[in-house]
Each structure stands twice: as structure tokens, then as C-alpha cells.
C-alpha atoms as a PDB file:
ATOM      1  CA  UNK A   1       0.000   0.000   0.000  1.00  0.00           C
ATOM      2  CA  UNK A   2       0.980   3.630  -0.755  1.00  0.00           C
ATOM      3  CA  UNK A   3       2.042   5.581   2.358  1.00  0.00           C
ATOM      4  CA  UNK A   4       2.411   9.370   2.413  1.00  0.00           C
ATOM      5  CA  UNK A   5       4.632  10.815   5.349  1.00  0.00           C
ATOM      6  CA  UNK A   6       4.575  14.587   6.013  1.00  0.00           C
ATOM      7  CA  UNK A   7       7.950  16.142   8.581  1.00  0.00           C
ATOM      8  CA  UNK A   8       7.620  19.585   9.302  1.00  0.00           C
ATOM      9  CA  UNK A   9       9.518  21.208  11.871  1.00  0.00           C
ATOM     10  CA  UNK A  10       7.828  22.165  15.291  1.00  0.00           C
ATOM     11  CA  UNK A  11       6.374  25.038  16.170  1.00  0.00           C
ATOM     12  CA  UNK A  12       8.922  27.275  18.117  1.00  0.00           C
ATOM     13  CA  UNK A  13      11.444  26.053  16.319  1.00  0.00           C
ATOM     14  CA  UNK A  14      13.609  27.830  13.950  1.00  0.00           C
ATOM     15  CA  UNK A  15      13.498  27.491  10.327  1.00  0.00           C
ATOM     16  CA  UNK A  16      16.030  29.189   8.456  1.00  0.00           C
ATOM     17  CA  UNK A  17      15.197  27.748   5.002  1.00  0.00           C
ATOM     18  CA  UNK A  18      11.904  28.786   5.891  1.00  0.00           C
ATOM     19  CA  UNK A  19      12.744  32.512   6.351  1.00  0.00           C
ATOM     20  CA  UNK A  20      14.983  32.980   3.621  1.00  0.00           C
ATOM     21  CA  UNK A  21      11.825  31.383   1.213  1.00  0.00           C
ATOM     22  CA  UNK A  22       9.511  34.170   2.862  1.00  0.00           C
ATOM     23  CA  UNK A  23      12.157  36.929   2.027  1.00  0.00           C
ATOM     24  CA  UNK A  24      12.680  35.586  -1.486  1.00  0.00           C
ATOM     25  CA  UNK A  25       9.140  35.611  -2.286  1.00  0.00           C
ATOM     26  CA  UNK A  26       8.572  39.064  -0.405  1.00  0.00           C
ATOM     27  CA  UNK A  27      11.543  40.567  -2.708  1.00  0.00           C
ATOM     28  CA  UNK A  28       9.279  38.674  -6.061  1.00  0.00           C
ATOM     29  CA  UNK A  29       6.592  40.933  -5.146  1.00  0.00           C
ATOM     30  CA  UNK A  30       4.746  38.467  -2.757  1.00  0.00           C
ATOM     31  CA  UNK A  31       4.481  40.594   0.112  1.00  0.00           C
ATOM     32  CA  UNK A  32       1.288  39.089   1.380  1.00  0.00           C
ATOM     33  CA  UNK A  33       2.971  35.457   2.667  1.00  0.00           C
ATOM     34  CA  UNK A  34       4.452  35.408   5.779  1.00  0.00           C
ATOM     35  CA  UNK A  35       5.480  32.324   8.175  1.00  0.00           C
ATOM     36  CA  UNK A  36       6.569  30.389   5.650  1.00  0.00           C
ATOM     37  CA  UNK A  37       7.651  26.884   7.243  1.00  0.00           C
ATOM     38  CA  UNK A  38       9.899  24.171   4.846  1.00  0.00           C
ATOM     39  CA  UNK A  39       9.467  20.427   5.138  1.00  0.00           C
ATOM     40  CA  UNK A  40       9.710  17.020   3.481  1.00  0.00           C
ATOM     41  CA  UNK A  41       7.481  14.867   1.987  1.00  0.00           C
ATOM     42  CA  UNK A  42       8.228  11.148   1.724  1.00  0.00           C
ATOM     43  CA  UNK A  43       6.370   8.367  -0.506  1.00  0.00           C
ATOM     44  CA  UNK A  44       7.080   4.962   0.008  1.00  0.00           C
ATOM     45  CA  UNK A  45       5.230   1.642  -0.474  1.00  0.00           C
ATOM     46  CA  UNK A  46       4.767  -0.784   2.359  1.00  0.00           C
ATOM     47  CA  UNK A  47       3.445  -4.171   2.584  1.00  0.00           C
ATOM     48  CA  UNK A  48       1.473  -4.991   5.439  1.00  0.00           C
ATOM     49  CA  UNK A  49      -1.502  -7.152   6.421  1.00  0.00           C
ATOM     50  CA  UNK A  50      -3.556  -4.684   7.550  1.00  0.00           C
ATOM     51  CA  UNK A  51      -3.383  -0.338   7.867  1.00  0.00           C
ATOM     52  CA  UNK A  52      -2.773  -0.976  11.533  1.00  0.00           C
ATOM     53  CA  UNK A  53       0.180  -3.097  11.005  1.00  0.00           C
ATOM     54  CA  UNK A  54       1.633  -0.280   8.122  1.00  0.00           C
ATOM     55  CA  UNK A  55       1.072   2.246  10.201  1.00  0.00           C
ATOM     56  CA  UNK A  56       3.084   0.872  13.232  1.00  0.00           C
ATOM     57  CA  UNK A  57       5.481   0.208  11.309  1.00  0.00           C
ATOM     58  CA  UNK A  58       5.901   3.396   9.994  1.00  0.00           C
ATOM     59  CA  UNK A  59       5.839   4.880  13.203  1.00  0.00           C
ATOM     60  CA  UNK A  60       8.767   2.914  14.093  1.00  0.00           C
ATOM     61  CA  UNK A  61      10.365   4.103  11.026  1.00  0.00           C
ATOM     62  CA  UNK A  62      10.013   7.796  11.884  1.00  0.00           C
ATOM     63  CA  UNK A  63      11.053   7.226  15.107  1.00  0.00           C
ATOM     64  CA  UNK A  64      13.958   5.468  14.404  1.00  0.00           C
ATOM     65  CA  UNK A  65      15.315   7.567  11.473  1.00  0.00           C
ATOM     66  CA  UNK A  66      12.867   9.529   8.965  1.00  0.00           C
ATOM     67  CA  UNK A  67      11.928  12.299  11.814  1.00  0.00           C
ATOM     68  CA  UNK A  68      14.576  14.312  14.569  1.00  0.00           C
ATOM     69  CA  UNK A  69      10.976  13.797  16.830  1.00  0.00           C
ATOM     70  CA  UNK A  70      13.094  15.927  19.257  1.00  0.00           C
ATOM     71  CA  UNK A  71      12.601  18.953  16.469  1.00  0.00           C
ATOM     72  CA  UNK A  72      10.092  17.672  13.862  1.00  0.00           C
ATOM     73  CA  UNK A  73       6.581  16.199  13.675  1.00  0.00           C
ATOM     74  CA  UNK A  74       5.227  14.061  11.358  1.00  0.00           C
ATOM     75  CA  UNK A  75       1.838  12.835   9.336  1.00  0.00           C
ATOM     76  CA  UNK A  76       1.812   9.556   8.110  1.00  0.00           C
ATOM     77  CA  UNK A  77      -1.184   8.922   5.310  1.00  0.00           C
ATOM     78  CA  UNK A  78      -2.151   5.572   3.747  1.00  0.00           C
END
């Protein structure tokens, strides 16, 4: 099955690449965007018996090395 997992940063925590997209685009003329936040989108496909059994295991995944959980959340979609 096709899962979809979203890692953004958390909020209070700095985001450089974040701030330097928000001053590019206010320097194009886009001057009504503001908090601009970067993050990472990964697609994968997992076997599994059932969406409870993916999902666990791509919690462990995260966990273990997709997502710094100390500094970033994540979203997992199946």
C-alpha cells in the first residue's frame, strides 16, 4: 500500500530555510505570505496485512530515522 509521510519542523522552532523562502518571495513581489515553514514529503510503499500493522510500522520508522521527533513532527497517510 501507498504511504504518504509529512515532517515539518515544530512550532517554536527555527526554520532558516523557511525565512529565507519568505524573504525571497517578499523581494518577487509576494508581500502578502508570511510564516513560511519548509518540510519534506516522503512516498514509500509498504506491505502490510492490515493499515494498523503499516502504520506501526511506519511509526517505528520515523522514530527510528525519517523524523529528529526531538525537532520535527510528522503525518503519516495511507
Amino acid at each position: 500500500m501507498k504511504a504518504v509521510i509529512n515532517i515539518s519542523l515544530k512550532n517554536g522552532v527555527l526554520d532558516p530555510a523557511g525565512k529565507a523562502t519568505e524573504h525571497a518571495l517578499g523581494s518577487l513581489g509576494f508581500s502578502n505570505v508570511s510564516e513560511v515553514r519548509i518540510g519534506k514529503q516522503i512516498v514509500l510503499n509498504i506491505e502490510a496485512l492490515t493499515k494498523d500493522d503499516a502504520k506501526k510500522q511506519l511509526e517505528t520508522m520515523c522514530e527510528e530515522l525519517l523524523a529528529n521527533t526531538v525537532i520535527e513532527d510528522y503525518e503519516i497517510v495511507l
